[in-house]
PDB file of N, CA and C in Angstrom:
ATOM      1  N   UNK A   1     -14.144   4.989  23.003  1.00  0.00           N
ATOM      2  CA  UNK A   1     -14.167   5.663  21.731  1.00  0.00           C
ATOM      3  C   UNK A   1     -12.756   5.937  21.220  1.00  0.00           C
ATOM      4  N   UNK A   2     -11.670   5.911  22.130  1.00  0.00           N
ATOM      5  CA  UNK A   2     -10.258   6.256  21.579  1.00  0.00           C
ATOM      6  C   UNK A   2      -9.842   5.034  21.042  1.00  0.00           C
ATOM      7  N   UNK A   3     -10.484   3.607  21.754  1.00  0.00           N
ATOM      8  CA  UNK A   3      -9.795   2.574  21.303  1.00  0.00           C
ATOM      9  C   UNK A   3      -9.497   2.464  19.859  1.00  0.00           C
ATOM     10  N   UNK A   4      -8.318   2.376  19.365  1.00  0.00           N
ATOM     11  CA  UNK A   4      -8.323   2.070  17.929  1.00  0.00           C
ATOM     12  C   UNK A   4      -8.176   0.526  17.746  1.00  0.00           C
ATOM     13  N   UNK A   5      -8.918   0.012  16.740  1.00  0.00           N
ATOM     14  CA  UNK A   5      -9.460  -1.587  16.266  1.00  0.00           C
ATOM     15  C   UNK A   5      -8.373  -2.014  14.870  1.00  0.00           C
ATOM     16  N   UNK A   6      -7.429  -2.473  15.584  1.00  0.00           N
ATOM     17  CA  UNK A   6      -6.670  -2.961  14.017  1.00  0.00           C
ATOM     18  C   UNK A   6      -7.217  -4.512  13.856  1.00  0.00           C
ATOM     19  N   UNK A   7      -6.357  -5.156  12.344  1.00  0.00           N
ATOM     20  CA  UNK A   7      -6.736  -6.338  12.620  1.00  0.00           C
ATOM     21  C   UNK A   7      -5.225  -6.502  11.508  1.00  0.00           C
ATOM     22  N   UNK A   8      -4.333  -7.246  11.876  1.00  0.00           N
ATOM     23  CA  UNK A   8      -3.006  -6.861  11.157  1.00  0.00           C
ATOM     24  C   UNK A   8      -3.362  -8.288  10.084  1.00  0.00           C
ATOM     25  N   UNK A   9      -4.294  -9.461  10.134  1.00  0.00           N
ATOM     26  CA  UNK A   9      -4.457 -10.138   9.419  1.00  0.00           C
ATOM     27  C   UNK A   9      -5.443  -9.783   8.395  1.00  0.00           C
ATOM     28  N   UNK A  10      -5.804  -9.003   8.392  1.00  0.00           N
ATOM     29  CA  UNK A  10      -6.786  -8.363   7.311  1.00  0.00           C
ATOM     30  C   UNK A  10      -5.734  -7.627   5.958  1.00  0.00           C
ATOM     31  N   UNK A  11      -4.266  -7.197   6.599  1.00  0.00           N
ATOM     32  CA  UNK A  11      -3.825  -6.598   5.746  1.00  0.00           C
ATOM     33  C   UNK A  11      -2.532  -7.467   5.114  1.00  0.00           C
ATOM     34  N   UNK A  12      -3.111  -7.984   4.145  1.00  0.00           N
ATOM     35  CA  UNK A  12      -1.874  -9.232   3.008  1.00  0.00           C
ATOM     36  C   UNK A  12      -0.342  -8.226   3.696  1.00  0.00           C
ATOM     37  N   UNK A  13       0.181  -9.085   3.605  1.00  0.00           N
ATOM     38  CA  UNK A  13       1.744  -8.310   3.727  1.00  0.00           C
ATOM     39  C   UNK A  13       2.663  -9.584   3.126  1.00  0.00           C
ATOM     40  N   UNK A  14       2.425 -10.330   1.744  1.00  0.00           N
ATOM     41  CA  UNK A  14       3.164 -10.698   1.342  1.00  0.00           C
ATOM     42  C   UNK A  14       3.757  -9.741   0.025  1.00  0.00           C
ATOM     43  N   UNK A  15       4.850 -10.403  -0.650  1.00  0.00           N
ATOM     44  CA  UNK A  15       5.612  -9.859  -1.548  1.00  0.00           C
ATOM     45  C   UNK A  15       5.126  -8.901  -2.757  1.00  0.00           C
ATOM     46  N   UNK A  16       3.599 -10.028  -3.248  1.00  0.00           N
ATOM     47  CA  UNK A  16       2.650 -10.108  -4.443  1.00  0.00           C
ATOM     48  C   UNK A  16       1.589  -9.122  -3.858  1.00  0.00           C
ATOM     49  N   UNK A  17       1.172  -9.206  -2.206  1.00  0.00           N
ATOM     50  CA  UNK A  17       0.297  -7.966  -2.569  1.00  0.00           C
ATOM     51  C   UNK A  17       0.974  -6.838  -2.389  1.00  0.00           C
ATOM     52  N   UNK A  18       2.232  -6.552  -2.043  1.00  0.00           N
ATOM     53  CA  UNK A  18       2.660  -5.008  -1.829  1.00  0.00           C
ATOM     54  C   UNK A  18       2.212  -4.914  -3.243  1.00  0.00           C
ATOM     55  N   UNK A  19       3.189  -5.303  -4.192  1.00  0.00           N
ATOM     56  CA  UNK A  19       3.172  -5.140  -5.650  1.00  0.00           C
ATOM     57  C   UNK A  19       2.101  -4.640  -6.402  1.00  0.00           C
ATOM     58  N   UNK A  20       0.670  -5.442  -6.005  1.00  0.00           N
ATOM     59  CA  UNK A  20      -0.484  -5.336  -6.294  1.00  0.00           C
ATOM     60  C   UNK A  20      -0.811  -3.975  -5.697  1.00  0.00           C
ATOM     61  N   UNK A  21      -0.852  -3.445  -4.393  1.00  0.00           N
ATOM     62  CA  UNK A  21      -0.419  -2.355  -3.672  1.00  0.00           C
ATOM     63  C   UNK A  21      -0.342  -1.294  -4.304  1.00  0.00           C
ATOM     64  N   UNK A  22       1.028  -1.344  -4.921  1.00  0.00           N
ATOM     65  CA  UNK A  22       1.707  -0.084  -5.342  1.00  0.00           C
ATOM     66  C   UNK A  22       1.180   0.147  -6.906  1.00  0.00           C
ATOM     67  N   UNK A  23       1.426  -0.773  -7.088  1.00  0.00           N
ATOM     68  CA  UNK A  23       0.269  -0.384  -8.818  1.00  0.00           C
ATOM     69  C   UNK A  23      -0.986   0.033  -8.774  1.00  0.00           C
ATOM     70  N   UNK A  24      -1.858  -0.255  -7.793  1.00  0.00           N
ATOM     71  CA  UNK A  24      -2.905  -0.100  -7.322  1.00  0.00           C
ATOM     72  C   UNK A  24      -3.324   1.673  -7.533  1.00  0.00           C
ATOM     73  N   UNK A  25      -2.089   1.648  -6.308  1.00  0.00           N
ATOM     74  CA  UNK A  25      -1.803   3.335  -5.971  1.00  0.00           C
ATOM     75  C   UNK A  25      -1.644   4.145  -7.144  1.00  0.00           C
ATOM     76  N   UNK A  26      -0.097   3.255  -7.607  1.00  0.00           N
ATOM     77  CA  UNK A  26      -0.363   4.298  -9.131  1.00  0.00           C
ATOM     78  C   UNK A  26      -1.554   4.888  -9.832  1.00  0.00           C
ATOM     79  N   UNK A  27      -2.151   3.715 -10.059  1.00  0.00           N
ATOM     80  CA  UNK A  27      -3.281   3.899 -11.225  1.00  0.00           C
ATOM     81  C   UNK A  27      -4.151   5.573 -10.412  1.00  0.00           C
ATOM     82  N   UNK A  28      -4.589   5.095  -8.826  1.00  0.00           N
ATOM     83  CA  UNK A  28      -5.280   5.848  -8.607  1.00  0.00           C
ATOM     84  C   UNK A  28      -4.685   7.538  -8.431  1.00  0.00           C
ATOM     85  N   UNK A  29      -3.341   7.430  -8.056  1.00  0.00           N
ATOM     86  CA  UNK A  29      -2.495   8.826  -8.221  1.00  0.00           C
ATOM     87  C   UNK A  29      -2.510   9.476  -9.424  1.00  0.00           C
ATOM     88  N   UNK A  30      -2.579   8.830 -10.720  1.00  0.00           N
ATOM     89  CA  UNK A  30      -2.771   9.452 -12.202  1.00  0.00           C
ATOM     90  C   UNK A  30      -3.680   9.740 -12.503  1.00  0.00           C
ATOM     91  N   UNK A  31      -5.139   8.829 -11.997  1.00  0.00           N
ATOM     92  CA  UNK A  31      -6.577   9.153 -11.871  1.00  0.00           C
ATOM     93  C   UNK A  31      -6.922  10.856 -10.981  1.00  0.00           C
ATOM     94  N   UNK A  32      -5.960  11.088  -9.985  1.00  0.00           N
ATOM     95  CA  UNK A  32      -6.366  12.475  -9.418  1.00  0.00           C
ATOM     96  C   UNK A  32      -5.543  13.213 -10.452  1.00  0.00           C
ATOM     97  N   UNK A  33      -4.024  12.885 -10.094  1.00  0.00           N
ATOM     98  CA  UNK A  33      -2.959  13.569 -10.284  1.00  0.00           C
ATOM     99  C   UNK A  33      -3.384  14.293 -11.743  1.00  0.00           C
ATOM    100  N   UNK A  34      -3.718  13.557 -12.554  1.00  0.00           N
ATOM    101  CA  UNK A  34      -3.689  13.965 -14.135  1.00  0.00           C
ATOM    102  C   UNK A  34      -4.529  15.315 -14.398  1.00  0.00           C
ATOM    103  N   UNK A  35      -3.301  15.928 -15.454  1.00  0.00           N
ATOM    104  CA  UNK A  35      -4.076  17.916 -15.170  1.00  0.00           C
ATOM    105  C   UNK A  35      -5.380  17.812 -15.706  1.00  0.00           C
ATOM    106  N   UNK A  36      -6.295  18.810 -15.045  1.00  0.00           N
ATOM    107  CA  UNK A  36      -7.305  19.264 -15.625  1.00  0.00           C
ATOM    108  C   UNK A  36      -8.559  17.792 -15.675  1.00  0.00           C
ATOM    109  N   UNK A  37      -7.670  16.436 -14.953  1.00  0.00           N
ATOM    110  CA  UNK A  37      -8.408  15.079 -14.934  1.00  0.00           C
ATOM    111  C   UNK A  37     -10.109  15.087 -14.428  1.00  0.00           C
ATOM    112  N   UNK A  38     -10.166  15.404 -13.138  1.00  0.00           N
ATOM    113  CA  UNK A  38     -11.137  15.677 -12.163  1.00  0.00           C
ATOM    114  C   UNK A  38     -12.454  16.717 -12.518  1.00  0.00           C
ATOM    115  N   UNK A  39     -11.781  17.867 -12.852  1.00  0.00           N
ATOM    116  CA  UNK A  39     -12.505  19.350 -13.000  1.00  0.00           C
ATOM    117  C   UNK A  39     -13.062  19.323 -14.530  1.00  0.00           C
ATOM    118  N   UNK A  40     -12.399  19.404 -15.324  1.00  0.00           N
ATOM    119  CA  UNK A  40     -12.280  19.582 -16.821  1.00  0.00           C
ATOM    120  C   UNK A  40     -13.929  18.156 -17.383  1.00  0.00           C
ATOM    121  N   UNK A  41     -14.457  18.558 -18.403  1.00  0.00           N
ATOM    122  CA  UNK A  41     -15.383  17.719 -18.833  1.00  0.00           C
ATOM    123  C   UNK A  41     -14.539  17.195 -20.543  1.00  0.00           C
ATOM    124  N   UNK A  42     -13.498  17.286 -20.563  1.00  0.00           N
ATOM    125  CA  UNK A  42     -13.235  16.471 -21.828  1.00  0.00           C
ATOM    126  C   UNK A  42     -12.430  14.985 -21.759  1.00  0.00           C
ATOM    127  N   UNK A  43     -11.922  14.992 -22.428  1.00  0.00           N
ATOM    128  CA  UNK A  43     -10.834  13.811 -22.865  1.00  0.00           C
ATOM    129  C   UNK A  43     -10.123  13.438 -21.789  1.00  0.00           C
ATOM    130  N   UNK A  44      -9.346  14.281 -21.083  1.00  0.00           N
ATOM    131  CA  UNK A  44      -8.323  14.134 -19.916  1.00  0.00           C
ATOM    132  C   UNK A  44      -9.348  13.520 -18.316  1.00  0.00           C
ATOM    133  N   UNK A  45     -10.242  13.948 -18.333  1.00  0.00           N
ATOM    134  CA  UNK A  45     -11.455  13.722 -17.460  1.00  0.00           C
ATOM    135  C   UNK A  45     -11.779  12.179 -17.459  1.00  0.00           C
ATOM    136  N   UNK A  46     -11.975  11.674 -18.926  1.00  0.00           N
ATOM    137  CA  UNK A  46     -12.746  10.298 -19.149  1.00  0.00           C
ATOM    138  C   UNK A  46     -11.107   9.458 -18.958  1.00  0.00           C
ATOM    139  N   UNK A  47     -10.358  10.065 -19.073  1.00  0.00           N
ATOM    140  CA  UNK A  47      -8.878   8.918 -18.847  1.00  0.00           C
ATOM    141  C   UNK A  47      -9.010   8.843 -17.455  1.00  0.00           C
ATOM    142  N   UNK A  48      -8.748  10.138 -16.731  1.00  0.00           N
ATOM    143  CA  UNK A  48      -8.509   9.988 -15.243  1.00  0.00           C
ATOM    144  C   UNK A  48      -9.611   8.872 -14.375  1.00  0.00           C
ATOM    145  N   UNK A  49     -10.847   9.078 -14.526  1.00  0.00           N
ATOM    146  CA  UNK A  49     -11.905   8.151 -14.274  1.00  0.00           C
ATOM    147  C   UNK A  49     -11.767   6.865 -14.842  1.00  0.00           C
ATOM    148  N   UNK A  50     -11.184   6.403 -15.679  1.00  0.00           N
ATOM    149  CA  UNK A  50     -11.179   5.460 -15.930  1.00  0.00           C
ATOM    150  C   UNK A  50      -9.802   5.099 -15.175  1.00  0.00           C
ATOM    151  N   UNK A  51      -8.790   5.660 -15.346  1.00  0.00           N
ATOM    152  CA  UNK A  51      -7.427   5.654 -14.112  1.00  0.00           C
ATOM    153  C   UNK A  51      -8.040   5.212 -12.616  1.00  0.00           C
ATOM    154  N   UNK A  52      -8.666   6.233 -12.341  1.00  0.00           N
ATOM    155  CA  UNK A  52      -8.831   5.953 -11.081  1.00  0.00           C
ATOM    156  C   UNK A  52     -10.128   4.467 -10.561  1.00  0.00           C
ATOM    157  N   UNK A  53     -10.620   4.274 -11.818  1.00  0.00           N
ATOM    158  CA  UNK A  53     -11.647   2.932 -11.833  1.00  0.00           C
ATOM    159  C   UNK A  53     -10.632   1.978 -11.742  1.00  0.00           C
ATOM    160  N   UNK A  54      -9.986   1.644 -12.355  1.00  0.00           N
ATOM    161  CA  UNK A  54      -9.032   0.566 -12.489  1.00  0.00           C
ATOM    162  C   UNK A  54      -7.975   0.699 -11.208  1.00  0.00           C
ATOM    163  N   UNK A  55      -7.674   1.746 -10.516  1.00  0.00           N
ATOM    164  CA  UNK A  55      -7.075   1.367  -9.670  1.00  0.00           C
ATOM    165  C   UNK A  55      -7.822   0.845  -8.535  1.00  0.00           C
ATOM    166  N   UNK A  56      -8.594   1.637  -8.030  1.00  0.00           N
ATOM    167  CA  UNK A  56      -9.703   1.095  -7.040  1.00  0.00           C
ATOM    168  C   UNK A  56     -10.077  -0.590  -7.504  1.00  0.00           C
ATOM    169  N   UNK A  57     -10.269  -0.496  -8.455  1.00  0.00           N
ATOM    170  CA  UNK A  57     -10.669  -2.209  -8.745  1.00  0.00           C
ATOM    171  C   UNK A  57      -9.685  -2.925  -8.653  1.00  0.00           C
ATOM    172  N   UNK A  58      -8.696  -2.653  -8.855  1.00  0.00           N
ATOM    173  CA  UNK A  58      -7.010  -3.359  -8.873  1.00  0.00           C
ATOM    174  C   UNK A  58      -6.817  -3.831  -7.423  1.00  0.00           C
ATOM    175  N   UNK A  59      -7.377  -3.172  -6.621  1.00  0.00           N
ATOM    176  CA  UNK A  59      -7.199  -2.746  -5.446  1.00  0.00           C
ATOM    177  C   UNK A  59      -7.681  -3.757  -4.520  1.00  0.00           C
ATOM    178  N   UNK A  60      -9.294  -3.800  -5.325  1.00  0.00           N
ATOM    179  CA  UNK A  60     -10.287  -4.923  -4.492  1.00  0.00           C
ATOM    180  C   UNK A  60     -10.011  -6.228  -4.812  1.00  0.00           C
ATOM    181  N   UNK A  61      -9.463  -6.392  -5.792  1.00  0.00           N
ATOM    182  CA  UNK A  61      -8.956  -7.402  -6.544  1.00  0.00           C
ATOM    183  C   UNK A  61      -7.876  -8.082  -5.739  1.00  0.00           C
ATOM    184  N   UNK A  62      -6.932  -7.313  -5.472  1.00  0.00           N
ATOM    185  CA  UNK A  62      -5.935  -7.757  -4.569  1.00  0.00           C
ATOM    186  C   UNK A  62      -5.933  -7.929  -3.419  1.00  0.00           C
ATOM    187  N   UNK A  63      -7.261  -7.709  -2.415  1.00  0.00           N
ATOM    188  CA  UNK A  63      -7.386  -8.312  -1.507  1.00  0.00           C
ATOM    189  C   UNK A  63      -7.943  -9.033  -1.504  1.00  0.00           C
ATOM    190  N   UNK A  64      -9.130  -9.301  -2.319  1.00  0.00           N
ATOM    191  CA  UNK A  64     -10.254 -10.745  -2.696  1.00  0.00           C
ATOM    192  C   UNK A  64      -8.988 -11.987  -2.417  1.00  0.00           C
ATOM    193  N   UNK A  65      -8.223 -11.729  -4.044  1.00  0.00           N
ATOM    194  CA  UNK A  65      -7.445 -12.710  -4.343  1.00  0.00           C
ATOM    195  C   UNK A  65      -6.378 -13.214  -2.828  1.00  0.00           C
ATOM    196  N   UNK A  66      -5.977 -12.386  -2.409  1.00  0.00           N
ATOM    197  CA  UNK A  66      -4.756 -12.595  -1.523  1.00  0.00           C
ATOM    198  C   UNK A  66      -5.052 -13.184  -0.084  1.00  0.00           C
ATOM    199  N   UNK A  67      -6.305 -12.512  -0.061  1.00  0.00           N
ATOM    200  CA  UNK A  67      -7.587 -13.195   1.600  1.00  0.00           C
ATOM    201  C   UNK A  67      -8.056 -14.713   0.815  1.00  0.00           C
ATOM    202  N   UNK A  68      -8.252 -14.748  -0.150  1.00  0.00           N
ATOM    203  CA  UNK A  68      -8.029 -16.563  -0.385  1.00  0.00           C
ATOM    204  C   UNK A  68      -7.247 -17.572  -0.774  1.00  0.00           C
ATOM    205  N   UNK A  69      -6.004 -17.051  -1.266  1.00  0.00           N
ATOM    206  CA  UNK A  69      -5.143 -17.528  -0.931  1.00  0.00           C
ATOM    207  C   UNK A  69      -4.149 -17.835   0.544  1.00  0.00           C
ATOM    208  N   UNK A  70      -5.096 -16.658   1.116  1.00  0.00           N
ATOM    209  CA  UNK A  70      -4.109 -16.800   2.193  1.00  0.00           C
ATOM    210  C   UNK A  70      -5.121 -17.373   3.505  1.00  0.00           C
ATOM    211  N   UNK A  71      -6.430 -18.171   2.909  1.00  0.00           N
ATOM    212  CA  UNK A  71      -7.446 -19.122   3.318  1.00  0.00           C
ATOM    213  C   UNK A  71      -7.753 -18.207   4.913  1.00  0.00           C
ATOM    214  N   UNK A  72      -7.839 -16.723   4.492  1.00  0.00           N
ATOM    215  CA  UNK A  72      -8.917 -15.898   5.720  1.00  0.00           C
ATOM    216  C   UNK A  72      -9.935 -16.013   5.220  1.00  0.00           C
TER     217      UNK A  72
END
């Protein structure tokens, strides 16, 4: 049960996915980060969710793409 299970080819570590990566992150850091984003039911709410949609998808996106290019 302690064993921990990596798999270091599962995780792209070229140039294009850090990149993909870190934008990724962004999107989803502005999606929490943004005031009143999360809690609040107006305007600032429907940005953050949509922030944080697009990063998560950015996200899946960049490993789809990068696991077939990189023919795993």
């Amino acid at each position: 049960m302690d064993k921990q299970i990596t798999h270091p080819e599962a995780i792209p570590r070229s140039r294009e996915a850090i990149r993909d990566m870190t934008i990724a992150g962004a999107f989803v850091a502005m999606g929490i980060l943004l005031p009143n984003g999360v809690t609040n039911g107006d305007f600032a709410s429907h940005i953050g969710g949509i922030a944080l949609g697009v990063g998560i998808g950015w996200l899946v996106k960049s490993f789809i793409s990068h696991k077939q290019s990189a023919g795993i």
